[in-house]
Protein backbone atom coordinates (compact mmCIF):
# COMPACT_ATOMS: atom_id res chain seq x y z
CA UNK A 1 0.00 0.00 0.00
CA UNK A 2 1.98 3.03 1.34
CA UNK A 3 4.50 4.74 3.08
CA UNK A 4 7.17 6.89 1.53
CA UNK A 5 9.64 5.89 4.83
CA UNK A 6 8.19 1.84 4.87
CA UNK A 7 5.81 1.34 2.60
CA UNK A 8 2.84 -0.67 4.20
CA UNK A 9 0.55 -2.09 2.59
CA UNK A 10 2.87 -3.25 -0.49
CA UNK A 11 1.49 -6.82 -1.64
CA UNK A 12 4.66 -8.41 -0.01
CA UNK A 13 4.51 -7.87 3.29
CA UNK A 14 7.24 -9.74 4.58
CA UNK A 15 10.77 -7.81 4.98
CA UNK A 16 10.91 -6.19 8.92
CA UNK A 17 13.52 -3.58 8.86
CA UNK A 18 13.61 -3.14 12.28
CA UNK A 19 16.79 -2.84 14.20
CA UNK A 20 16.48 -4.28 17.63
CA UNK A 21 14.24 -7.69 17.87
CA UNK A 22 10.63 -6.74 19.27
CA UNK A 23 9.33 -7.95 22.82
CA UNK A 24 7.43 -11.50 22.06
CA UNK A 25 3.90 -10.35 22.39
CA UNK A 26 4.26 -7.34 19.66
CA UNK A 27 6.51 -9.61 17.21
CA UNK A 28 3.57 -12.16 17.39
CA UNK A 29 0.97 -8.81 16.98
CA UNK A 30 3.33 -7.50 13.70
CA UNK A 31 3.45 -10.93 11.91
CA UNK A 32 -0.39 -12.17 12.09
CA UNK A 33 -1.29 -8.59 11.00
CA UNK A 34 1.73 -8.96 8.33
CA UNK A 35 -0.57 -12.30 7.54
CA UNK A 36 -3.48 -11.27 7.26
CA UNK A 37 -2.30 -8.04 4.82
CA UNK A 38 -0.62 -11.04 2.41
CA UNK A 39 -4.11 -13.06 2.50
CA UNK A 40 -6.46 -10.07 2.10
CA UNK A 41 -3.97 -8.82 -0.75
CA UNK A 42 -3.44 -11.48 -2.79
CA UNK A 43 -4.13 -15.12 -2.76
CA UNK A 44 -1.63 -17.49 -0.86
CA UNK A 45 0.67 -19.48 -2.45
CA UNK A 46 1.79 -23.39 -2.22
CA UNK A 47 4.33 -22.02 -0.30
CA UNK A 48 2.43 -19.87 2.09
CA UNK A 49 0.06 -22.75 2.34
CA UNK A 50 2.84 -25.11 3.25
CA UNK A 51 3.76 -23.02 5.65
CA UNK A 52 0.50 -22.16 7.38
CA UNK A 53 -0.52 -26.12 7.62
CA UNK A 54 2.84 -26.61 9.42
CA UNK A 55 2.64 -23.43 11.63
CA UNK A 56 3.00 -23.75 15.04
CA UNK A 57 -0.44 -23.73 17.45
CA UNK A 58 -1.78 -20.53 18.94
CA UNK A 59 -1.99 -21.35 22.91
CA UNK A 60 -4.51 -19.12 24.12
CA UNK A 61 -7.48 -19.30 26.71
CA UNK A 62 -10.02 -17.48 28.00
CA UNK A 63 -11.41 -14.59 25.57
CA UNK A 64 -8.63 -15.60 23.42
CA UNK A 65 -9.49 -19.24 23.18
CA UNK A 66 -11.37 -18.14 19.93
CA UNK A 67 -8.24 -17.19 17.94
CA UNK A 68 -6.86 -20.37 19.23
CA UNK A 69 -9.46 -22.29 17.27
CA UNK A 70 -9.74 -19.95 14.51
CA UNK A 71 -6.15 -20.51 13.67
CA UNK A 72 -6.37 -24.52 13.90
CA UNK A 73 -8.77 -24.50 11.22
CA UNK A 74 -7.36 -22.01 9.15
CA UNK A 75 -3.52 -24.35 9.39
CA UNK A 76 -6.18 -27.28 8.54
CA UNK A 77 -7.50 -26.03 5.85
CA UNK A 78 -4.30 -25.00 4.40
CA UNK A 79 -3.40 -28.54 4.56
CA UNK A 80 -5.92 -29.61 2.51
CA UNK A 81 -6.09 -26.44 -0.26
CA UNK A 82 -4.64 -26.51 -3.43
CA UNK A 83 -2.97 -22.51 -4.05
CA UNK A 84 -4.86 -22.85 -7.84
CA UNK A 85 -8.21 -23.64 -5.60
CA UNK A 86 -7.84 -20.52 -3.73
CA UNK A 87 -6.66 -18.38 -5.92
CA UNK A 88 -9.69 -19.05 -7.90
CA UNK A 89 -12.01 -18.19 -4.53
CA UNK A 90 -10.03 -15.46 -4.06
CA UNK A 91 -10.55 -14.09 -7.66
CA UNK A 92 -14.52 -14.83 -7.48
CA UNK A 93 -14.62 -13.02 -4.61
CA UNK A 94 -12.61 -9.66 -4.62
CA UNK A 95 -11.83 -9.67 -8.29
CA UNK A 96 -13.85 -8.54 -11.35
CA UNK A 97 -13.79 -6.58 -14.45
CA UNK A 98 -16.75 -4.81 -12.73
CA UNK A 99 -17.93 -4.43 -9.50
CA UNK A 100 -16.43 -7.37 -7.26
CA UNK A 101 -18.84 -9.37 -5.27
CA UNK A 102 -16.82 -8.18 -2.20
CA UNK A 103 -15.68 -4.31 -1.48
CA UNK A 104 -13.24 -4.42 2.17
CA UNK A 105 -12.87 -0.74 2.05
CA UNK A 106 -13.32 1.41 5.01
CA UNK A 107 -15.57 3.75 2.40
CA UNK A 108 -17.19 1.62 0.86
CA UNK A 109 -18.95 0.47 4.69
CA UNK A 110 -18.98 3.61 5.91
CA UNK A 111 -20.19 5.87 3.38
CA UNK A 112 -21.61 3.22 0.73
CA UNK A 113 -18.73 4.15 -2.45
CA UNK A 114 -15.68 3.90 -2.60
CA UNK A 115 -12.77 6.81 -2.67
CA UNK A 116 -14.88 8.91 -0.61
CA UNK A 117 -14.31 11.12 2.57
CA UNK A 118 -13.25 7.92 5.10
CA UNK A 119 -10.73 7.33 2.42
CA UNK A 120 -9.48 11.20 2.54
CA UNK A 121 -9.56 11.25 6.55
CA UNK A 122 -7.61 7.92 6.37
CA UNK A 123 -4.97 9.55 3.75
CA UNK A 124 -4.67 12.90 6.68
CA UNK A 125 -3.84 10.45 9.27
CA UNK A 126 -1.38 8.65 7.30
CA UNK A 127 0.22 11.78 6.95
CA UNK A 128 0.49 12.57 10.33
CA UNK A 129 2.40 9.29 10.96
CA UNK A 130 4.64 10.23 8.09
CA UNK A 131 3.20 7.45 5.91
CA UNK A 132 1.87 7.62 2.45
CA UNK A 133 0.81 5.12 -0.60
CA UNK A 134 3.20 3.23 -2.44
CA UNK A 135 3.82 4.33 -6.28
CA UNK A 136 3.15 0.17 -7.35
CA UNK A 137 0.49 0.03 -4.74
CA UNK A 138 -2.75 -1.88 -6.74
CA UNK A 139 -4.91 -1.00 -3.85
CA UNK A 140 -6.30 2.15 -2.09
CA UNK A 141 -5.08 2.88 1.46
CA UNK A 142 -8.78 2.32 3.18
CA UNK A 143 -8.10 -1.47 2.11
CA UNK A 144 -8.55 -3.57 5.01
CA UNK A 145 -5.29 -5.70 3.72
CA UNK A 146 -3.45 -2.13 4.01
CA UNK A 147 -5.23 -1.58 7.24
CA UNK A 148 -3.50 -4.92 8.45
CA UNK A 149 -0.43 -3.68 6.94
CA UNK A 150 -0.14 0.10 8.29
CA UNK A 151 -1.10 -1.73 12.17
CA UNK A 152 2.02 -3.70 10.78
CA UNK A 153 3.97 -0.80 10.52
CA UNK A 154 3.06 1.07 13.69
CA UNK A 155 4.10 -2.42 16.14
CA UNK A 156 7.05 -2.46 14.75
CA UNK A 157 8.41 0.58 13.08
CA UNK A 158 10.39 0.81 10.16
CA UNK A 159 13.17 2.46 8.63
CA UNK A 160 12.58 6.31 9.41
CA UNK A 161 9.59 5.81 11.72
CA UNK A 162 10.17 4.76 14.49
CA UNK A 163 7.74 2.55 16.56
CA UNK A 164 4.58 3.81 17.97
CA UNK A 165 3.44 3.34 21.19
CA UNK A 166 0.15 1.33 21.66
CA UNK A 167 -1.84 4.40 22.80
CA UNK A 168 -1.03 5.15 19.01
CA UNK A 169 -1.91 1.63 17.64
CA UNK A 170 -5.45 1.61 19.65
CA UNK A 171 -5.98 5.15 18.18
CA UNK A 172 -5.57 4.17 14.47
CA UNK A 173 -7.14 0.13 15.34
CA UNK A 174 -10.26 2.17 16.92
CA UNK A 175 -10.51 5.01 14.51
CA UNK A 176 -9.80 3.27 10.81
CA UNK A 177 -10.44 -0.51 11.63
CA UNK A 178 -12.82 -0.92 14.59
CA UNK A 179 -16.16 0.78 13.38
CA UNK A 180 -16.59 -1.37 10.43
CA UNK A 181 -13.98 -4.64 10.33
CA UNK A 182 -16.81 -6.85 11.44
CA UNK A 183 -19.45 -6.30 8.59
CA UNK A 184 -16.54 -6.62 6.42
CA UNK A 185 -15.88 -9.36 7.76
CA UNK A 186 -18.80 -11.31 8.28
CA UNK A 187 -19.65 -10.51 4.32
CA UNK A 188 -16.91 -12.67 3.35
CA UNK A 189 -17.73 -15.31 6.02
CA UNK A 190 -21.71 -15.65 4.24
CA UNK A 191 -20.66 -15.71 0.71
CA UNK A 192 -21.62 -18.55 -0.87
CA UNK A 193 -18.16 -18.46 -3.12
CA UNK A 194 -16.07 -18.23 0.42
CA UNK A 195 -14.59 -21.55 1.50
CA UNK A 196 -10.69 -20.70 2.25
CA UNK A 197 -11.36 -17.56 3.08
CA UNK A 198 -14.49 -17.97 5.34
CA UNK A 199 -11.41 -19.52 7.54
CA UNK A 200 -9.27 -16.06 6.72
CA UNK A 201 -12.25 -13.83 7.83
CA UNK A 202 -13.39 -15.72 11.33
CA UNK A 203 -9.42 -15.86 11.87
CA UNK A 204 -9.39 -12.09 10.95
CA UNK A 205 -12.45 -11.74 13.30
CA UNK A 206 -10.97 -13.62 16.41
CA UNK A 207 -7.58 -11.74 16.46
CA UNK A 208 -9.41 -8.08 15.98
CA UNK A 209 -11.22 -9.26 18.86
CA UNK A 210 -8.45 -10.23 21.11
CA UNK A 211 -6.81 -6.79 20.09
CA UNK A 212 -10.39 -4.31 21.26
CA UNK A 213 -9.92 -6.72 24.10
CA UNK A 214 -5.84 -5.88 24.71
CA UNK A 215 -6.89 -1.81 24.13
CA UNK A 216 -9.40 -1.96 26.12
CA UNK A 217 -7.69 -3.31 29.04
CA UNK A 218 -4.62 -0.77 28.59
CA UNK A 219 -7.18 1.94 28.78
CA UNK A 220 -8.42 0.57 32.18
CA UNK A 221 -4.69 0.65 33.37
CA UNK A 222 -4.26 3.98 32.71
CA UNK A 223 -7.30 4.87 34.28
């Protein structure tokens, strides 16, 4: 997607650039958000696939049992997935000479269209964190994919921007990704065209979740 010092949202999302190694808990937080900006982006590959069905399990309890779960299926599924069967989901779904069947920008669910006034408040925030849209980017910044990406970004800085601290990530999570993620979301879940990526969304879902949850209780602290 963006950034004239790191450039999130690019369709690879894989390359750090971060100096010093990041606590545990935020390096876990940078790569599923660095995962789910590659799936929303473009379809995985056989090796991406490979990789997910071999991943190691997500030990969580509680509120986060959820992600725990989501993730299992999602690594089973990949196991079982051919890349040519999900790229083809993945084109009947977000890809089309004319409208796609599926629209995961900020605009389009909060105003109803696309490239309108979310996506220019989005573009003034980004600019205020010193971050901007790639030149080769294919999609606009309000994409939830560059959403993922830009949260990316912010955990764990990159070169010329430093990290930000999380009262920064729960402002941009609440402001660009919190008031409509979940209709998103859930739209890709119902389709009747989603298999693969009815797993990617209720993954997608679970994590968001267990993030509100994280800013929430941060908040409470510093009550």
């Amino acid at each position: 997607m963006h950034v004239q010092t790191a450039q999130p949202g690019q369709r690879d999302a894989g390359t750090l650039g971060v100096p010093l190694p990041l606590p545990g808990e935020d390096q876990a937080r940078a790569d599923l958000y660095g995962l789910l900006a590659r799936l929303l982006f473009v379809p995985p590959d056989a090796g991406l696939l490979a990789a997910l069905a071999t991943a190691e399990p997500i030990c969580a309890d509680g509120s986060a049992a959820p992600l725990e779960q989501a993730w299992h299926k999602l690594a089973l599924a990949a196991s079982v997935t051919e890349a040519d069967a999900v790229a083809d989901e993945f084109n009947a779904l977000f890809v089309s000479i004319g409208t796609p069947r599926l629209n995961p920008y900020e605009s389009f669910y909060l105003s109803g269209y696309i490239n309108d006034k979310p996506l220019a408040d989005l573009r003034a925030d980004l600019a205020g964190l010193r971050l901007a849209r790639a030149g080769n980017a294919g999609e606009f910044e309000d994409h939830l994919g560059a959403m993922c990406e830009t949260m990316r970004i912010l955990v764990t800085g990159a070169p010329g921007l430093p990290r930000q601290p999380l009262s920064r990530q729960k402002w941009f999570f609440e402001r660009h990704i919190a008031p409509w993620h979940a209709r998103c979301l859930a739209d890709i879940a119902a389709d009747e065209q989603a298999s693969f990526y009815r797993l990617v969304a209720a993954f997608a879902q679970a994590f968001f979740a267990v993030e509100a949850e994280a800013f929430a209780f941060e908040e409470s602290i510093d009550d």
